[in-house]
PDB file of N, CA and C in Angstrom:
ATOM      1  N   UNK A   1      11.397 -11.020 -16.414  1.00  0.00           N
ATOM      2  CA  UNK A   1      10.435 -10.772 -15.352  1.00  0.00           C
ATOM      3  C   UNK A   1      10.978 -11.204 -13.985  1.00  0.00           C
ATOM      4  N   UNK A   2      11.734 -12.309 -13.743  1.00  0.00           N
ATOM      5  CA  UNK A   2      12.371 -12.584 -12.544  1.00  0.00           C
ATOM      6  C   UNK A   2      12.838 -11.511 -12.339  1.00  0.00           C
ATOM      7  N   UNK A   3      13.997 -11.294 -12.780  1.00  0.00           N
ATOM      8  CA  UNK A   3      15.381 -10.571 -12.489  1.00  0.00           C
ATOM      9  C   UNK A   3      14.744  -9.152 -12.082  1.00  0.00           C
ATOM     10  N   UNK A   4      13.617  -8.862 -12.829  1.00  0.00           N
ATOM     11  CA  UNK A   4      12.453  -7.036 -12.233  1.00  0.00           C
ATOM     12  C   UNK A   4      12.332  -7.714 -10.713  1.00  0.00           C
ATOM     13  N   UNK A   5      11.454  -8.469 -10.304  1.00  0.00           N
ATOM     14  CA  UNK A   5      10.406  -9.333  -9.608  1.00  0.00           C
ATOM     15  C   UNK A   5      11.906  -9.390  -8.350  1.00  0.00           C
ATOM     16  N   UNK A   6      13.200  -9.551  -8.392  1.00  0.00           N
ATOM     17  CA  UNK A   6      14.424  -9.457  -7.687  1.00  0.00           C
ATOM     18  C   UNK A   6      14.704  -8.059  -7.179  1.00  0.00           C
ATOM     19  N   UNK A   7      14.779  -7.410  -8.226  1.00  0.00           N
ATOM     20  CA  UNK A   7      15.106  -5.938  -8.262  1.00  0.00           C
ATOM     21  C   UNK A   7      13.893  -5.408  -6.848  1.00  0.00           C
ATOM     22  N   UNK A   8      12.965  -5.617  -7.836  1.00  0.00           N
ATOM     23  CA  UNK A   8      11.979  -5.021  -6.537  1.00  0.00           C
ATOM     24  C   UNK A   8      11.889  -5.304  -5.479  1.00  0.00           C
ATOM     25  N   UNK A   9      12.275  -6.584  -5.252  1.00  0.00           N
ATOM     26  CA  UNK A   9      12.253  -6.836  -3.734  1.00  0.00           C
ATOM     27  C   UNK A   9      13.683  -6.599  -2.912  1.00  0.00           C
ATOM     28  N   UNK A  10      14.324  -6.267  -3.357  1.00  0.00           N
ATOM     29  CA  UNK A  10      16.029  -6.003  -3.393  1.00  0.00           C
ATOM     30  C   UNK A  10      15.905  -4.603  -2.961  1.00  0.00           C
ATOM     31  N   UNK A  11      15.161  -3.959  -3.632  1.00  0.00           N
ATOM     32  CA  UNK A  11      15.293  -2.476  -3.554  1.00  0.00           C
ATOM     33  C   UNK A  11      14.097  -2.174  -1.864  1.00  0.00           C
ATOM     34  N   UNK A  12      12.805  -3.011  -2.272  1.00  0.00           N
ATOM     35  CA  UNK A  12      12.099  -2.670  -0.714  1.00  0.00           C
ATOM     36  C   UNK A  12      12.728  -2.967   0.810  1.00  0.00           C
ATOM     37  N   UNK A  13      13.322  -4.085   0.039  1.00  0.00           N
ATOM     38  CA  UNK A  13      14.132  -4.631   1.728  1.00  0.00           C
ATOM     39  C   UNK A  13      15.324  -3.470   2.154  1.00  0.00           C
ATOM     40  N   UNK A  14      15.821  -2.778   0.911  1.00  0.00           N
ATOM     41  CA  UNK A  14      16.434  -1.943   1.376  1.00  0.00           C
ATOM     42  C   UNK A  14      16.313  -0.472   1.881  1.00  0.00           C
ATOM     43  N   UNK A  15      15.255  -0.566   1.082  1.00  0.00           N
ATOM     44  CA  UNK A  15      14.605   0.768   2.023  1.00  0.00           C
ATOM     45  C   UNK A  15      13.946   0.827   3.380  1.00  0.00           C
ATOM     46  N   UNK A  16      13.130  -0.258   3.583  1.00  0.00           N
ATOM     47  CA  UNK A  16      12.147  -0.648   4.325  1.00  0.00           C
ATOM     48  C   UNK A  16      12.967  -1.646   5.898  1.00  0.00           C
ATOM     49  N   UNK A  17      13.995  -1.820   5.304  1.00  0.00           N
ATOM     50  CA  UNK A  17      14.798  -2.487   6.386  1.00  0.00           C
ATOM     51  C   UNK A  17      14.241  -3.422   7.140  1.00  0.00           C
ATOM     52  N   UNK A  18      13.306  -3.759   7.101  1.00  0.00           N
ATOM     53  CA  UNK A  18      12.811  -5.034   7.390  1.00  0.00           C
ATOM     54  C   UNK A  18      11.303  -5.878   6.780  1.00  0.00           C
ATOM     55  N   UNK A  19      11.811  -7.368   6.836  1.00  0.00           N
ATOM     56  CA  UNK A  19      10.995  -8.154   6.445  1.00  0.00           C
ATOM     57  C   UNK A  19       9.779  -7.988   6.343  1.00  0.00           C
ATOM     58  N   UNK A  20       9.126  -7.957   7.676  1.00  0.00           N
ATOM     59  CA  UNK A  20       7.997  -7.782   7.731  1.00  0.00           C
ATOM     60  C   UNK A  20       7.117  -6.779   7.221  1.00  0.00           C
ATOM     61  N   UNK A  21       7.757  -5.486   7.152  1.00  0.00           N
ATOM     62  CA  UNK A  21       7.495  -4.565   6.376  1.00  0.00           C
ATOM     63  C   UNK A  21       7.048  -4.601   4.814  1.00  0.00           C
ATOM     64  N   UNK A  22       8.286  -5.279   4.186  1.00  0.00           N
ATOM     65  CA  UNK A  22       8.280  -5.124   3.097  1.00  0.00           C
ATOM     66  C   UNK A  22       6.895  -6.518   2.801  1.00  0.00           C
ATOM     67  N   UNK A  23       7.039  -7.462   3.016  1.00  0.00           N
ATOM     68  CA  UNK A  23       6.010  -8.528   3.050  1.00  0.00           C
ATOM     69  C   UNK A  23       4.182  -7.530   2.869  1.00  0.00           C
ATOM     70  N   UNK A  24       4.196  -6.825   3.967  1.00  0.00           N
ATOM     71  CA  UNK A  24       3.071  -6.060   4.224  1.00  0.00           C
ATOM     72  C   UNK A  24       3.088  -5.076   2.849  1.00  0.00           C
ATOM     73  N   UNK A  25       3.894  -4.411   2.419  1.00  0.00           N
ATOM     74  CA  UNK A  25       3.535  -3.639   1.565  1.00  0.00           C
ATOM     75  C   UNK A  25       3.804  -4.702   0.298  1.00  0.00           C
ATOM     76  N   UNK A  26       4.372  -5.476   0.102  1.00  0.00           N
ATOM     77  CA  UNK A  26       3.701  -6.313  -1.356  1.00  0.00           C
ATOM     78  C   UNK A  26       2.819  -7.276  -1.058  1.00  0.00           C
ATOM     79  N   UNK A  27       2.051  -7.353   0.155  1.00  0.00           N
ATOM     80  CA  UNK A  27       0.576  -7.724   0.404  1.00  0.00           C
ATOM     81  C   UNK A  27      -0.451  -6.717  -0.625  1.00  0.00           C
ATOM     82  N   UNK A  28      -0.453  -5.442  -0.465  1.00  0.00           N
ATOM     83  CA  UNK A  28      -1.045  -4.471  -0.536  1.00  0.00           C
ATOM     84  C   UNK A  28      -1.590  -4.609  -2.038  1.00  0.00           C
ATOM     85  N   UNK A  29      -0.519  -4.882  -2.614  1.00  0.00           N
ATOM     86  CA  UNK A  29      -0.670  -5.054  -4.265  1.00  0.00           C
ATOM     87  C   UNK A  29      -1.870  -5.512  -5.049  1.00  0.00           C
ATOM     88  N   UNK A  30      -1.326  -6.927  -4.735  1.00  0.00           N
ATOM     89  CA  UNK A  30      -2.685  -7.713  -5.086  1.00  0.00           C
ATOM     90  C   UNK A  30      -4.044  -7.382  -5.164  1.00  0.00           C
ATOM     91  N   UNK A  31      -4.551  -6.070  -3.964  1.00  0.00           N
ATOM     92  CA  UNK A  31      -6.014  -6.080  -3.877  1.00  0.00           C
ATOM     93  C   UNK A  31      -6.400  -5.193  -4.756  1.00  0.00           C
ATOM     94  N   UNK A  32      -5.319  -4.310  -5.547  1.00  0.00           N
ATOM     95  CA  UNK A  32      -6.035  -3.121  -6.563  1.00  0.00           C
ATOM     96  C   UNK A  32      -6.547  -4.699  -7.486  1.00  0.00           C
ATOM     97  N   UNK A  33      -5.976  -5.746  -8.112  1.00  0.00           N
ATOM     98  CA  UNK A  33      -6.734  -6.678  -8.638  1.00  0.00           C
ATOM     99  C   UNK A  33      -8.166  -6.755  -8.251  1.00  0.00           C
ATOM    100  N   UNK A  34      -8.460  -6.960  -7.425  1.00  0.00           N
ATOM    101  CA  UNK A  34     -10.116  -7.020  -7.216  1.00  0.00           C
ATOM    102  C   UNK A  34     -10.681  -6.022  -7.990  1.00  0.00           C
ATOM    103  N   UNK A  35     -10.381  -4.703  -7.575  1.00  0.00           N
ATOM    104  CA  UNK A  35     -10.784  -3.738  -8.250  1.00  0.00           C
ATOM    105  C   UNK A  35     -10.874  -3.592  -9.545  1.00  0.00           C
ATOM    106  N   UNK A  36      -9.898  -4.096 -10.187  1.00  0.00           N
ATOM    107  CA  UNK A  36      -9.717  -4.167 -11.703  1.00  0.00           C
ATOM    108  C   UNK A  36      -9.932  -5.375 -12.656  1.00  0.00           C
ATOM    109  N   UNK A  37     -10.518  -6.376 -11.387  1.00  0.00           N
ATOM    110  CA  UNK A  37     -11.677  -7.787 -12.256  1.00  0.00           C
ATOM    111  C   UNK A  37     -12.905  -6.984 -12.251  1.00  0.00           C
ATOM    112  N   UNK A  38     -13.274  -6.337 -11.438  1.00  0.00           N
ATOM    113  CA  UNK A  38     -14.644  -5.903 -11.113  1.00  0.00           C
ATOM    114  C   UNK A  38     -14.842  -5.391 -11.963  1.00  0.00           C
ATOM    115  N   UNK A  39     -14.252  -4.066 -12.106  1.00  0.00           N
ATOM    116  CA  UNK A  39     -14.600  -3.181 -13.584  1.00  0.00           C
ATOM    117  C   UNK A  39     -14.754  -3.624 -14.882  1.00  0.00           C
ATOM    118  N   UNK A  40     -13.640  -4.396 -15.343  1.00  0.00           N
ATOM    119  CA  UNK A  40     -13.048  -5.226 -16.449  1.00  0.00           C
ATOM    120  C   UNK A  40     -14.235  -6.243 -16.861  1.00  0.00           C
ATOM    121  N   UNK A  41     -14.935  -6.817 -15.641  1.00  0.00           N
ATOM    122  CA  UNK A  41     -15.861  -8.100 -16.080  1.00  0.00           C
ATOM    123  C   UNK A  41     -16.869  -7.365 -16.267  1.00  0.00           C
ATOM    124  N   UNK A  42     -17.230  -6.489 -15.441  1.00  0.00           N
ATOM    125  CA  UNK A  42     -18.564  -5.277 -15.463  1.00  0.00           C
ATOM    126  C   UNK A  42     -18.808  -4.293 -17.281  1.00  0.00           C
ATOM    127  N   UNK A  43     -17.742  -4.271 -17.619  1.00  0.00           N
ATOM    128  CA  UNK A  43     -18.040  -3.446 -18.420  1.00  0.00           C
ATOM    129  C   UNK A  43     -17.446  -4.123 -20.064  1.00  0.00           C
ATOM    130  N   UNK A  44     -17.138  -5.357 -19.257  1.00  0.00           N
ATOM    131  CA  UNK A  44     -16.451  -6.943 -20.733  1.00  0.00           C
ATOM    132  C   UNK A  44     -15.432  -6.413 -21.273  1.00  0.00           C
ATOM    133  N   UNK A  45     -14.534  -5.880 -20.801  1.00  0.00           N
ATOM    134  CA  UNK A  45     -13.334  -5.404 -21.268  1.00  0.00           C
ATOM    135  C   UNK A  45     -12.228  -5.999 -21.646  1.00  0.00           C
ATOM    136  N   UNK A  46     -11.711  -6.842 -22.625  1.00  0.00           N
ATOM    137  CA  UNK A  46     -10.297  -7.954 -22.509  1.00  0.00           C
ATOM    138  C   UNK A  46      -9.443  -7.910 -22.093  1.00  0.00           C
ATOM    139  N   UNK A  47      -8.638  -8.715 -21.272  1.00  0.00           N
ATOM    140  CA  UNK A  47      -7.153  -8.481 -20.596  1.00  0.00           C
ATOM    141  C   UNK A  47      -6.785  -8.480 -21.629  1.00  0.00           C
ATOM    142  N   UNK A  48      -6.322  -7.809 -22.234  1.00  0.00           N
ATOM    143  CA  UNK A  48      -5.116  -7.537 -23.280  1.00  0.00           C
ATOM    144  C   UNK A  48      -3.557  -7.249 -23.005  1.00  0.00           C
ATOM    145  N   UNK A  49      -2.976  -6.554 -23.672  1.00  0.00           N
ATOM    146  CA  UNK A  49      -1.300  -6.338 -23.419  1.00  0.00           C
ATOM    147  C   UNK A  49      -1.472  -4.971 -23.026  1.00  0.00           C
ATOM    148  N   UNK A  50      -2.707  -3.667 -23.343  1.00  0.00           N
ATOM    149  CA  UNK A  50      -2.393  -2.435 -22.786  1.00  0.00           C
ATOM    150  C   UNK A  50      -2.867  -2.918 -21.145  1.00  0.00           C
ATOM    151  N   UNK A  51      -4.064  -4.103 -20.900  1.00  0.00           N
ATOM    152  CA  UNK A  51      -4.894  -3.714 -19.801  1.00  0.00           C
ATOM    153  C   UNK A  51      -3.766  -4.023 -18.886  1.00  0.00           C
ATOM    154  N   UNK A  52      -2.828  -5.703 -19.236  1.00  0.00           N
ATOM    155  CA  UNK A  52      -2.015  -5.287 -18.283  1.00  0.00           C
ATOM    156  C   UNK A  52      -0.765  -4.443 -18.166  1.00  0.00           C
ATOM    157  N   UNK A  53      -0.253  -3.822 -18.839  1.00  0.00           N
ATOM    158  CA  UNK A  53       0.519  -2.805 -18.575  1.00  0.00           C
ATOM    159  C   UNK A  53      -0.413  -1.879 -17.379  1.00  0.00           C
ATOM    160  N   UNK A  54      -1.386  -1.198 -17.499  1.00  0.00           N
ATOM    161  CA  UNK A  54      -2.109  -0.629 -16.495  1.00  0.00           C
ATOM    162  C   UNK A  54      -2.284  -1.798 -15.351  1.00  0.00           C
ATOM    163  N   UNK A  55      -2.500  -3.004 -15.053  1.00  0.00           N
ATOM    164  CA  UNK A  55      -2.502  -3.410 -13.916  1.00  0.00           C
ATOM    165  C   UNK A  55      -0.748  -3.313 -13.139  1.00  0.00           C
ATOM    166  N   UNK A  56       0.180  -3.242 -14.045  1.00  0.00           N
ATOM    167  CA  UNK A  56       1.274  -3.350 -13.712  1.00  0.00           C
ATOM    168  C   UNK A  56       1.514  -2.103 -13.198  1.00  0.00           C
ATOM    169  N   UNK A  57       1.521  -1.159 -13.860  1.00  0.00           N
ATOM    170  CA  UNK A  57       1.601   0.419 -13.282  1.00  0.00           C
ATOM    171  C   UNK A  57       0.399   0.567 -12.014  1.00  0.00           C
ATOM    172  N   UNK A  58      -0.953   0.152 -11.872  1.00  0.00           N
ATOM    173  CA  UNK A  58      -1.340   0.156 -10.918  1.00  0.00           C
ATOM    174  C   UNK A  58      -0.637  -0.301  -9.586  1.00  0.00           C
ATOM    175  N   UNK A  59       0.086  -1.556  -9.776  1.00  0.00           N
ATOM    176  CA  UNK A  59       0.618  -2.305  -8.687  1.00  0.00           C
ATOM    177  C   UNK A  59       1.737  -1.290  -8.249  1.00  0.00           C
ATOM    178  N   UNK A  60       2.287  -0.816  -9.083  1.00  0.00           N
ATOM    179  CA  UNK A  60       3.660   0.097  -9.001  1.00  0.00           C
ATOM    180  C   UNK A  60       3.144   0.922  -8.052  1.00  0.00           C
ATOM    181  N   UNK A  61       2.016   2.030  -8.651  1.00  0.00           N
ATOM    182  CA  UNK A  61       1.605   3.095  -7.892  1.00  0.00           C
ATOM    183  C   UNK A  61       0.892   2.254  -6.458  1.00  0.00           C
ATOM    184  N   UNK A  62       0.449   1.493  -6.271  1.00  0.00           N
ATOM    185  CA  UNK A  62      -0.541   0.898  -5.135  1.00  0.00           C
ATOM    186  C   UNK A  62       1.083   0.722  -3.916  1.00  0.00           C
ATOM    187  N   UNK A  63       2.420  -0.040  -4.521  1.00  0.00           N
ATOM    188  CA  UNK A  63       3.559  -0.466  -3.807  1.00  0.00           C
ATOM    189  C   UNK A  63       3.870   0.910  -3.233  1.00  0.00           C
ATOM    190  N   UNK A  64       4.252   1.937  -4.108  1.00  0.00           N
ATOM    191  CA  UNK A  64       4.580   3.084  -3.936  1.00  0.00           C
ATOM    192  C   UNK A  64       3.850   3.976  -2.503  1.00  0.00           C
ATOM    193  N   UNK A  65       2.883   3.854  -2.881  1.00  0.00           N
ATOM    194  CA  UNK A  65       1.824   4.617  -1.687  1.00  0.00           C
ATOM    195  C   UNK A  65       1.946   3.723  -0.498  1.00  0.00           C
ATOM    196  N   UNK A  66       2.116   2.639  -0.424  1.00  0.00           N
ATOM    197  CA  UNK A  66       2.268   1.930   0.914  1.00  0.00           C
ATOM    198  C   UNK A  66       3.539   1.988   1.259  1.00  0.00           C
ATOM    199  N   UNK A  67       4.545   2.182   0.913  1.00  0.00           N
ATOM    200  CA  UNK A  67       6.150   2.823   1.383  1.00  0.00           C
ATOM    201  C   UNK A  67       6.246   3.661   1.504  1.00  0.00           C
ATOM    202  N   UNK A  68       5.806   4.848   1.274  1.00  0.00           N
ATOM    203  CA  UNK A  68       5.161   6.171   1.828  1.00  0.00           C
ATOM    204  C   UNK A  68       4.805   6.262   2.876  1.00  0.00           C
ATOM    205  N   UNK A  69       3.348   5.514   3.036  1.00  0.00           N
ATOM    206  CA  UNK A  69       2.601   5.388   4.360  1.00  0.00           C
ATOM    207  C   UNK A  69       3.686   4.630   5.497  1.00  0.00           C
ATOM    208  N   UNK A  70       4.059   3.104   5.157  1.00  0.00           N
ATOM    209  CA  UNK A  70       4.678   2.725   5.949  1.00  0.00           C
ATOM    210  C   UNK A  70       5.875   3.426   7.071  1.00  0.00           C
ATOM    211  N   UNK A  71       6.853   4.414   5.872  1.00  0.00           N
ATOM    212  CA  UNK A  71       8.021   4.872   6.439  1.00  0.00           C
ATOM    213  C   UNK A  71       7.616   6.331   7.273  1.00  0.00           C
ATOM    214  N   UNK A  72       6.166   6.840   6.830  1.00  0.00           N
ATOM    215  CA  UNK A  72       5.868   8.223   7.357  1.00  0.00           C
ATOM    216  C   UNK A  72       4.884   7.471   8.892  1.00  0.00           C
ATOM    217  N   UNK A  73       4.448   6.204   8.938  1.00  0.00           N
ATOM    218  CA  UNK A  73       4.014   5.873  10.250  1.00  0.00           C
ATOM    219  C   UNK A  73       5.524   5.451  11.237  1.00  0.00           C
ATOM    220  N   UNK A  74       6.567   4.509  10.566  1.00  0.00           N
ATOM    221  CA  UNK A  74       7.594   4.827  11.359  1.00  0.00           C
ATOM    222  C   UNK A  74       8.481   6.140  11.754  1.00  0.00           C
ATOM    223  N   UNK A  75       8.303   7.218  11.142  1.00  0.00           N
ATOM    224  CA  UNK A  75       8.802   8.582  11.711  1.00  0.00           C
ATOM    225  C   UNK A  75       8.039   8.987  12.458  1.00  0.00           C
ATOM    226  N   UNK A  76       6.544   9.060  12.570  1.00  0.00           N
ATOM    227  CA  UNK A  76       6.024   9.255  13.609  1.00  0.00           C
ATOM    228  C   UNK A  76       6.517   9.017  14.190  1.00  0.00           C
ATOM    229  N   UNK A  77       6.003   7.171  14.749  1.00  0.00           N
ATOM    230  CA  UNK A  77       6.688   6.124  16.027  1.00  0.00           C
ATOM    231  C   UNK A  77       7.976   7.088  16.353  1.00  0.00           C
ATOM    232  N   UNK A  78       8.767   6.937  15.869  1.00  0.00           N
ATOM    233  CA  UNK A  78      10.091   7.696  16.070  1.00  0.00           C
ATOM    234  C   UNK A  78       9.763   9.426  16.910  1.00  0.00           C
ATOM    235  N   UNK A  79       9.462   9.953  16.404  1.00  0.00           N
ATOM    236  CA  UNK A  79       9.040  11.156  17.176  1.00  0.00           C
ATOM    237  C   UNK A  79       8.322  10.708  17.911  1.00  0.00           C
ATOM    238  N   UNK A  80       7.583  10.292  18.515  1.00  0.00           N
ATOM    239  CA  UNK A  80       6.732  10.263  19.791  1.00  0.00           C
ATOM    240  C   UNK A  80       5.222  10.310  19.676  1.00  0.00           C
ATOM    241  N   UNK A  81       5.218  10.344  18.323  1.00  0.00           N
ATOM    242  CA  UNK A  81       3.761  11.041  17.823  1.00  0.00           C
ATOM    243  C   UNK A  81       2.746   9.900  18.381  1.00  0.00           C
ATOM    244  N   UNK A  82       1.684  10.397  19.352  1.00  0.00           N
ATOM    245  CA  UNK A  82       0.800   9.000  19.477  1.00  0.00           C
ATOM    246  C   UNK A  82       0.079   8.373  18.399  1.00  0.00           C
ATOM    247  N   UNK A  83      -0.435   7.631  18.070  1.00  0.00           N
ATOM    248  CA  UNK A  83      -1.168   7.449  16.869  1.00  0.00           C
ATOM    249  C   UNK A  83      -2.373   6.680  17.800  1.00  0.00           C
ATOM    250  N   UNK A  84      -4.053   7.453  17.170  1.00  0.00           N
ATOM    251  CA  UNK A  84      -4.670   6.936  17.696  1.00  0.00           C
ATOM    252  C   UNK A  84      -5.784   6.670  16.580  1.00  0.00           C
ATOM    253  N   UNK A  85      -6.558   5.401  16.707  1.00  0.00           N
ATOM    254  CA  UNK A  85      -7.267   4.926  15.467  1.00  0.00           C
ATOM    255  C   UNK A  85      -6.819   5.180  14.272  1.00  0.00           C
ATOM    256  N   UNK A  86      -5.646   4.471  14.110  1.00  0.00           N
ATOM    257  CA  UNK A  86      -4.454   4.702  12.559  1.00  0.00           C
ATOM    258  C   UNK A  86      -4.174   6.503  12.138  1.00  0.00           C
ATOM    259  N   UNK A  87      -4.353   7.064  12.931  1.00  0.00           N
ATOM    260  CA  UNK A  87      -4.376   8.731  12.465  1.00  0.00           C
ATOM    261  C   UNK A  87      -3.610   8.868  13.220  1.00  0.00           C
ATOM    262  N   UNK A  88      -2.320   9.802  13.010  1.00  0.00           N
ATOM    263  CA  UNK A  88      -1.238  10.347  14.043  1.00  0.00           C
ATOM    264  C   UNK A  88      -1.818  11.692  14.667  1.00  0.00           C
ATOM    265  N   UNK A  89      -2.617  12.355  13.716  1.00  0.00           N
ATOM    266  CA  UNK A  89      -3.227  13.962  14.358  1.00  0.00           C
ATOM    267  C   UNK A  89      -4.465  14.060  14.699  1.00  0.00           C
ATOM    268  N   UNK A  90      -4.950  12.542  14.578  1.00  0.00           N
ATOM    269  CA  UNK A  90      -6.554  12.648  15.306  1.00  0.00           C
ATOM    270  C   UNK A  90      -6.710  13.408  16.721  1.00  0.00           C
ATOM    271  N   UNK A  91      -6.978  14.009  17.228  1.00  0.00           N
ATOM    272  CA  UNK A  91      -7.163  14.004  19.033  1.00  0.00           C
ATOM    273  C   UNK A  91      -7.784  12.708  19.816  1.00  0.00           C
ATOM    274  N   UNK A  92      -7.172  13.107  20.858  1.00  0.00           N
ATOM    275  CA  UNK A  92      -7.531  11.665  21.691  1.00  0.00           C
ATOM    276  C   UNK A  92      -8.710  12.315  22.609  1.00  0.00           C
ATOM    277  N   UNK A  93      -9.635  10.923  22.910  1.00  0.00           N
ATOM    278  CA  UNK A  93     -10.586  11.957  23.573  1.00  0.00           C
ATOM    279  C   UNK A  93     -11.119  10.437  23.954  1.00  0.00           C
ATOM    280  N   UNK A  94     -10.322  10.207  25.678  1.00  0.00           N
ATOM    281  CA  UNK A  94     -10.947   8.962  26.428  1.00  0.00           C
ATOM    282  C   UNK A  94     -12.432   9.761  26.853  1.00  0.00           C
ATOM    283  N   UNK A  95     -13.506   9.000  27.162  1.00  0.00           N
ATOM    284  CA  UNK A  95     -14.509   9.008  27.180  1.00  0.00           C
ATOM    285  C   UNK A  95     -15.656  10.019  26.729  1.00  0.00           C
ATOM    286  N   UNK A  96     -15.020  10.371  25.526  1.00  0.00           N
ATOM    287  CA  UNK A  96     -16.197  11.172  25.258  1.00  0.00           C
ATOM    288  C   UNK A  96     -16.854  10.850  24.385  1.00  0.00           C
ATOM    289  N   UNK A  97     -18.546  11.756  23.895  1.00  0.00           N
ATOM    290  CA  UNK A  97     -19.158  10.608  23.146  1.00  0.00           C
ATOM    291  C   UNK A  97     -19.000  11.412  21.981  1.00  0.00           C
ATOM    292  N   UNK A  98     -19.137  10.896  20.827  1.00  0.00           N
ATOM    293  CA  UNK A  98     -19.124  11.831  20.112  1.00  0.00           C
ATOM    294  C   UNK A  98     -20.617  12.218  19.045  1.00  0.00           C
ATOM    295  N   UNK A  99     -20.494  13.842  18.692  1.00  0.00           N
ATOM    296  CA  UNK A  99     -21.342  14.180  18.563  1.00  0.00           C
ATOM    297  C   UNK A  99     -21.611  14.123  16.996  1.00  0.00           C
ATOM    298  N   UNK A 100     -22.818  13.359  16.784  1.00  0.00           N
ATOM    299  CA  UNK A 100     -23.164  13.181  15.293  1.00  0.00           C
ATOM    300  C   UNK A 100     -23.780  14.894  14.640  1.00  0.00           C
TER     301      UNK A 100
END
């Protein structure tokens, strides 16, 4: 489990090229947990050896989608793209109100 737990972080720093980055996206991880006490206690389900294999593959897929997001908000940045309220293709629209 170390030597995975190495790997993975070996492999984000290298994609992700920096610290802070990678820190932020294995932040991310942890919170599908909430999600999966909630259900689990809600419906009395045992941590067993399949449940965590599925929390493990959750974390995988949860890491995955935030290195995605992360590297497709730095290509924006990179192109010029403004980003406004976390959306790169929202429209910008100083003072207007908007209509419900």
């Amino acid at each position: 489990m170390p030597v995975t737990i190495i790997a993975v972080l070996l492999l984000l720093m290298i994609q992700l090229q920096d610290m802070r980055k990678m820190a932020m996206v294995l932040l991310t991880a942890p919170l599908g947990l909430i999600g999966v006490s909630i259900i689990m206690a809600a419906f009395r389900i045992p941590f067993g050896f399949v449940a965590m294999l599925g929390v493990i593959a959750l974390a995988g897929m949860i890491i995955r989608n935030s290195v995605i997001l992360v590297v497709q908000i730095d290509q924006d940045v990179a192109a010029g793209v403004a980003i406004v309220d976390g959306h790169p293709s929202r429209p910008r629209c100083d003072g207007c109100v908007p209509s419900y």
